[in-house]
C-alpha atoms as a PDB file:
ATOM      1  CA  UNK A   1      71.189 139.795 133.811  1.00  0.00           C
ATOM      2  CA  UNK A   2      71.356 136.581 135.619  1.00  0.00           C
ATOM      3  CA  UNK A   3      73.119 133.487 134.231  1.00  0.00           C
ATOM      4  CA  UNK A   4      70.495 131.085 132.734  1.00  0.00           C
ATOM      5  CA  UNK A   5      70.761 127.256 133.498  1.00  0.00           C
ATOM      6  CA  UNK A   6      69.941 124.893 131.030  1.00  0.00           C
ATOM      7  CA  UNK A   7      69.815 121.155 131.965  1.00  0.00           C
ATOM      8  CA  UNK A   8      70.746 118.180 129.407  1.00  0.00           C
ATOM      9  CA  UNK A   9      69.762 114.922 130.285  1.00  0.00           C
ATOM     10  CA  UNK A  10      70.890 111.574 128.937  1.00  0.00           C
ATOM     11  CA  UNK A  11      70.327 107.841 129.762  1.00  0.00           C
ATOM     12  CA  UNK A  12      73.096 105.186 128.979  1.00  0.00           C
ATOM     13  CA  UNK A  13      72.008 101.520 128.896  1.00  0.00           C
ATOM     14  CA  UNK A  14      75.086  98.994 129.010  1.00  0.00           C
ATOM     15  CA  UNK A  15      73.742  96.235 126.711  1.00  0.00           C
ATOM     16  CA  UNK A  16      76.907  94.153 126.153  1.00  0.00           C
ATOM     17  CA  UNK A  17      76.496  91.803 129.830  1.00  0.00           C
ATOM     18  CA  UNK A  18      75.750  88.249 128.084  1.00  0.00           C
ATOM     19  CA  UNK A  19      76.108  85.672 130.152  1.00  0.00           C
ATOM     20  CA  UNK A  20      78.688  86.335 132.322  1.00  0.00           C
ATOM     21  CA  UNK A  21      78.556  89.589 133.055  1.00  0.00           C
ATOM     22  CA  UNK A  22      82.545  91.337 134.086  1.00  0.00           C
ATOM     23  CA  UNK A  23      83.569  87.942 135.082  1.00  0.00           C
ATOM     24  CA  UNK A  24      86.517  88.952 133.475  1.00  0.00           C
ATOM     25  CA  UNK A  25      87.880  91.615 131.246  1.00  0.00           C
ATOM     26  CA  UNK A  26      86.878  90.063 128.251  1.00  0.00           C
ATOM     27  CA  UNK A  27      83.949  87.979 129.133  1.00  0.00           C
ATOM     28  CA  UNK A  28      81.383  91.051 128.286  1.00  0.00           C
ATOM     29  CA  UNK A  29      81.013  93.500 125.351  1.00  0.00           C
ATOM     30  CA  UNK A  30      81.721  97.425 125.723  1.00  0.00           C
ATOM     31  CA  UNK A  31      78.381  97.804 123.623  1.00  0.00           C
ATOM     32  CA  UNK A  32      76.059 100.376 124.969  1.00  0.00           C
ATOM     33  CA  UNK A  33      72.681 102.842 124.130  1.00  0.00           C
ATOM     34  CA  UNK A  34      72.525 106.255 124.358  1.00  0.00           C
ATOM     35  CA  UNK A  35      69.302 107.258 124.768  1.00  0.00           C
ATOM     36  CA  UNK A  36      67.992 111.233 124.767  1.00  0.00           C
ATOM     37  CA  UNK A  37      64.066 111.279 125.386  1.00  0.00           C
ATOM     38  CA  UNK A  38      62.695 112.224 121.878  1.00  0.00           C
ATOM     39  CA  UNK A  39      66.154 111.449 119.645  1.00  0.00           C
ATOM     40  CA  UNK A  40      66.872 108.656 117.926  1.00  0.00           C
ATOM     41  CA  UNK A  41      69.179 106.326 120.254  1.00  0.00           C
ATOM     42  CA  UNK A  42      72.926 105.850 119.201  1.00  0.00           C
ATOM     43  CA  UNK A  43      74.839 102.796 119.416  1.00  0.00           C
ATOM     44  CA  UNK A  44      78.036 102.921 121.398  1.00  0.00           C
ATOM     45  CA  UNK A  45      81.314 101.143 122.403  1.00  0.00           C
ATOM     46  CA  UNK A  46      84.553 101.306 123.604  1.00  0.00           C
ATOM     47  CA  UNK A  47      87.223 102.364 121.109  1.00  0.00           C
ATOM     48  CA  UNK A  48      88.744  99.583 119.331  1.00  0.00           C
ATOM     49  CA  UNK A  49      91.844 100.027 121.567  1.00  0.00           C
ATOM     50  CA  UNK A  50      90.529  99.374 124.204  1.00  0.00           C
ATOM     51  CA  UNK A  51      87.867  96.176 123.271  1.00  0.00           C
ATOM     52  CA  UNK A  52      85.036  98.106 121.778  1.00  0.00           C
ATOM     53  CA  UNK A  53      83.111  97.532 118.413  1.00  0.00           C
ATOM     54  CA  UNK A  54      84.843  99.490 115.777  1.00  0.00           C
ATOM     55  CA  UNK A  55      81.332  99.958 114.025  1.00  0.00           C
ATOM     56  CA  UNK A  56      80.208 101.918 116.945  1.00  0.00           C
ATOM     57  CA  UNK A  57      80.238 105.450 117.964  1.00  0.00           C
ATOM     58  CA  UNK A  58      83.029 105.437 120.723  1.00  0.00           C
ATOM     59  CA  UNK A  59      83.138 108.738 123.975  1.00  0.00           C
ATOM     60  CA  UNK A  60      86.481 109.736 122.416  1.00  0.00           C
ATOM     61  CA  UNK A  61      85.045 110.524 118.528  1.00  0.00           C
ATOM     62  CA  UNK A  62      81.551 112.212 120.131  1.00  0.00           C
ATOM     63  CA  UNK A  63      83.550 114.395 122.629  1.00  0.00           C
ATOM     64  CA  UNK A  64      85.170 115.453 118.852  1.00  0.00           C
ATOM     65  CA  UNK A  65      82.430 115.790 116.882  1.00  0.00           C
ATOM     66  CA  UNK A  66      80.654 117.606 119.718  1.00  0.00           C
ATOM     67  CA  UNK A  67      83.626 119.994 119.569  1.00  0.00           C
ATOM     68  CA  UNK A  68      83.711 120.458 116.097  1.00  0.00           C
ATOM     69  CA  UNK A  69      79.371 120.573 115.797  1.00  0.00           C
ATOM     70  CA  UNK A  70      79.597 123.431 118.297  1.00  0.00           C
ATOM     71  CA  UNK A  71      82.367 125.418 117.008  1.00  0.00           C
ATOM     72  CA  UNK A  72      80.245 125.209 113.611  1.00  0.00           C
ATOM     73  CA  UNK A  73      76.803 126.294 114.612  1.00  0.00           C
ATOM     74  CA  UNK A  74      78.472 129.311 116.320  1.00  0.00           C
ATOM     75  CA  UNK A  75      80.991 130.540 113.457  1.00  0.00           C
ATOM     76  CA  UNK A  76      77.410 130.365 111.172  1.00  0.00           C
ATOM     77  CA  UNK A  77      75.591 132.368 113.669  1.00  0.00           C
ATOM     78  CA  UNK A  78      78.383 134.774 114.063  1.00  0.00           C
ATOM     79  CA  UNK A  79      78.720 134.769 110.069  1.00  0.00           C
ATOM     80  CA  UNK A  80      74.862 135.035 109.612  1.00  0.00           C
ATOM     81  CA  UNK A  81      74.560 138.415 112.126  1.00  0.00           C
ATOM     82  CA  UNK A  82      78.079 139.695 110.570  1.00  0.00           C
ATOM     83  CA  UNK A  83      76.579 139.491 107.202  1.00  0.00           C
ATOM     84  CA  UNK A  84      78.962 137.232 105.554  1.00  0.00           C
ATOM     85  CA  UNK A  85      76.928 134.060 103.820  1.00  0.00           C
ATOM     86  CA  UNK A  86      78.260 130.343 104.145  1.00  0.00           C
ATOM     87  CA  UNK A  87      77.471 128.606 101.695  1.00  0.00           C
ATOM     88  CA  UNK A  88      78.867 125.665 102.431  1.00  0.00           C
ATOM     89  CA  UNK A  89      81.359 124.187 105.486  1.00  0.00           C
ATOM     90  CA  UNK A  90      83.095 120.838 106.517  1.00  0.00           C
ATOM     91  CA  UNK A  91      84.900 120.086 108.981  1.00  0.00           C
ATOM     92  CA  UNK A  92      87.300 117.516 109.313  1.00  0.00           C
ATOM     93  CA  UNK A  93      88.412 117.514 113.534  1.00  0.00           C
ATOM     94  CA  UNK A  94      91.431 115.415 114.628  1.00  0.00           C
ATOM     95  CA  UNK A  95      91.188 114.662 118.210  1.00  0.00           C
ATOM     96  CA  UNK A  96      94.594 113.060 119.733  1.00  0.00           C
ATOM     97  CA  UNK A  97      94.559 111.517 122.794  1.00  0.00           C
ATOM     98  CA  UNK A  98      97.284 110.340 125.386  1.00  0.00           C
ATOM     99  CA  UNK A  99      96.910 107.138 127.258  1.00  0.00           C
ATOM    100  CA  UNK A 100      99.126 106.918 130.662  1.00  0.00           C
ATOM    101  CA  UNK A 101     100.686 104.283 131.865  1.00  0.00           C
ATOM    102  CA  UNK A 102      98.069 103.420 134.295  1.00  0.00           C
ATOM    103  CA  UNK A 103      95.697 103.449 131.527  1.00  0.00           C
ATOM    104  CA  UNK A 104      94.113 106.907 132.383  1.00  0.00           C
ATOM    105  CA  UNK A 105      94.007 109.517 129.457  1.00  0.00           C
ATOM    106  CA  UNK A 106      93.278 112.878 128.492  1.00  0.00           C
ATOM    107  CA  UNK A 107      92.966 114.879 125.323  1.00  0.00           C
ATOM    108  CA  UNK A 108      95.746 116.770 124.557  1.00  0.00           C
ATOM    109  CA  UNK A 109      94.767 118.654 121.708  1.00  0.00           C
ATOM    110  CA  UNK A 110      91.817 119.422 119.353  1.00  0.00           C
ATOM    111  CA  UNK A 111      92.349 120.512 115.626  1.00  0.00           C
ATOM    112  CA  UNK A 112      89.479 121.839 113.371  1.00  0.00           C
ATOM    113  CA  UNK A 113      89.991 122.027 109.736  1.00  0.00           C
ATOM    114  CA  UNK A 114      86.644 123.695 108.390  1.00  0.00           C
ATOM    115  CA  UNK A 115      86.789 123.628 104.778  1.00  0.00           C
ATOM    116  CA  UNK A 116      84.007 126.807 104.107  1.00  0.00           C
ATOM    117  CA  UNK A 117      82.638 128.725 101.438  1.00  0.00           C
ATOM    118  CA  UNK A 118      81.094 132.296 101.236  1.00  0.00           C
ATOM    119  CA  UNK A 119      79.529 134.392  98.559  1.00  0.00           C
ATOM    120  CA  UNK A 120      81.179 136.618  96.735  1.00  0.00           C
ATOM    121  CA  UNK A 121      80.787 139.947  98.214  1.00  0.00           C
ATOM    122  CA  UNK A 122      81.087 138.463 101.906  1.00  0.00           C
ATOM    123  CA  UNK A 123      83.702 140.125 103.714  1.00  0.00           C
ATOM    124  CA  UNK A 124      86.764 136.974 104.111  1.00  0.00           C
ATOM    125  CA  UNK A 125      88.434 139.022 106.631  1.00  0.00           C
ATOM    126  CA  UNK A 126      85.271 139.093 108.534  1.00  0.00           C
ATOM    127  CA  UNK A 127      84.840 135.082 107.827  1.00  0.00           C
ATOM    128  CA  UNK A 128      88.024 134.553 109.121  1.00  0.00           C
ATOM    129  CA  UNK A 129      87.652 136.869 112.498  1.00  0.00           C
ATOM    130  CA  UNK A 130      84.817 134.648 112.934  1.00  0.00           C
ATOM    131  CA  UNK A 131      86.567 131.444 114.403  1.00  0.00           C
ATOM    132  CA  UNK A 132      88.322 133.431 116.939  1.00  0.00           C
ATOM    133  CA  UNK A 133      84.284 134.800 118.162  1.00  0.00           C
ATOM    134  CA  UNK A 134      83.089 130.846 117.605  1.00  0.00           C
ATOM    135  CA  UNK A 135      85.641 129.334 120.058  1.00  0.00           C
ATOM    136  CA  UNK A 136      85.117 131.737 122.487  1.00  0.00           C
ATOM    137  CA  UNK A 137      81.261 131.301 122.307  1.00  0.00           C
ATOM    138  CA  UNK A 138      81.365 127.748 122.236  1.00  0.00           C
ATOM    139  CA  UNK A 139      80.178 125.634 125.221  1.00  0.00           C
ATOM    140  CA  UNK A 140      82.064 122.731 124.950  1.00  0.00           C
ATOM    141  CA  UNK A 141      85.398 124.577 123.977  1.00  0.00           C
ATOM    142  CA  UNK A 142      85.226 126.474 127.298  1.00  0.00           C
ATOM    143  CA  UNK A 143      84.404 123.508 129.568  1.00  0.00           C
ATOM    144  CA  UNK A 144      87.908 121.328 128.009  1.00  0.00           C
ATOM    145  CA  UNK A 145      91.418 121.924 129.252  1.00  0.00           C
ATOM    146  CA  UNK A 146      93.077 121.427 126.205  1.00  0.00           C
ATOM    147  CA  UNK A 147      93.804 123.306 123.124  1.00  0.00           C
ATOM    148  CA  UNK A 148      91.226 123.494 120.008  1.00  0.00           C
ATOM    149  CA  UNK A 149      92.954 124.657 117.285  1.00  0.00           C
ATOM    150  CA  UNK A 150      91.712 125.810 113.992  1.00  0.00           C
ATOM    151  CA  UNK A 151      93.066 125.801 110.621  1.00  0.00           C
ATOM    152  CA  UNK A 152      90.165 126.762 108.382  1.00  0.00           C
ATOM    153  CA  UNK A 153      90.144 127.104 104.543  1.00  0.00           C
ATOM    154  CA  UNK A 154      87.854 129.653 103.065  1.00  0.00           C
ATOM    155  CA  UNK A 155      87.004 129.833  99.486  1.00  0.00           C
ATOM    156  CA  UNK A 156      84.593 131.962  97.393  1.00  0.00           C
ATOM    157  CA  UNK A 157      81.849 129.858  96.495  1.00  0.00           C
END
């Protein structure tokens, strides 16, 4: 069978010019829309580091959450067809990032910490197998270049 292609589109709208525009460095405002046709629009900004609005949604905490979001929706599918029931899961991701010298940066490692209950009579060996079959399902996971780790707590619910 032949690879499907699915396309994901996205508009960002800069909204922090003012008056000045990038005059300078700190003349405008790292505030910004992201817009997906039919969603509800997300305010974002720069990390706090780096001038942006520590209310706001920053590239750095979505790139983690969509790591985490993705890992999760596979480890339930892969729990729902292996016949072990979730009852309940939460995740708390810690993304760390190096900045360079020259102000460039890269992730150097992801760690998910799934906090997850199953019903009794769900196999745990099973609902522990099932992160291993989640990261290697999961789309965003196999497009980064650095390591996800996972260090999941299951409990009987």
């Amino acid at each position: 069978m032949a690879n499907k292609i699915h396309n994901y589109y996205t508009q960002i709208a800069w909204t922090g010019a003012g008056e000045d525009g990038t005059k300078t460095y700190k003349s405008y405002e790292r505030l910004y829309d992201l817009n997906i046709e039919g969603k509800p629009s997300v305010v974002g900004s720069a990390d706090p580091a780096f001038r942006g609005d520590a209310g706001c949604h920053n590239p750095e905490d979505m790139l983690v959450a969509s790591v985490s979001s993705c890992h999760m929706l596979w480890y339930l599918h892969i729990c729902s067809v292996s016949k072990v029931i979730v009852t309940s899961y939460i995740d708390n991701a810690e993304g760390i990032m190096e900045e360079s010298a020259d102000g460039s940066g890269r992730f150097t490692k992801i760690t998910l910490r799934p906090r997850i209950k199953i019903s009794s009579g769900s196999d745990l060996v099973k609902a522990e197998e099932a992160h291993a079959k989640a990261n290697k399902m999961c789309f965003i996971a196999n497009t980064l270049n650095c390591p996800i780790e996972h260090q999941p707590t299951i409990e009987w619910d």
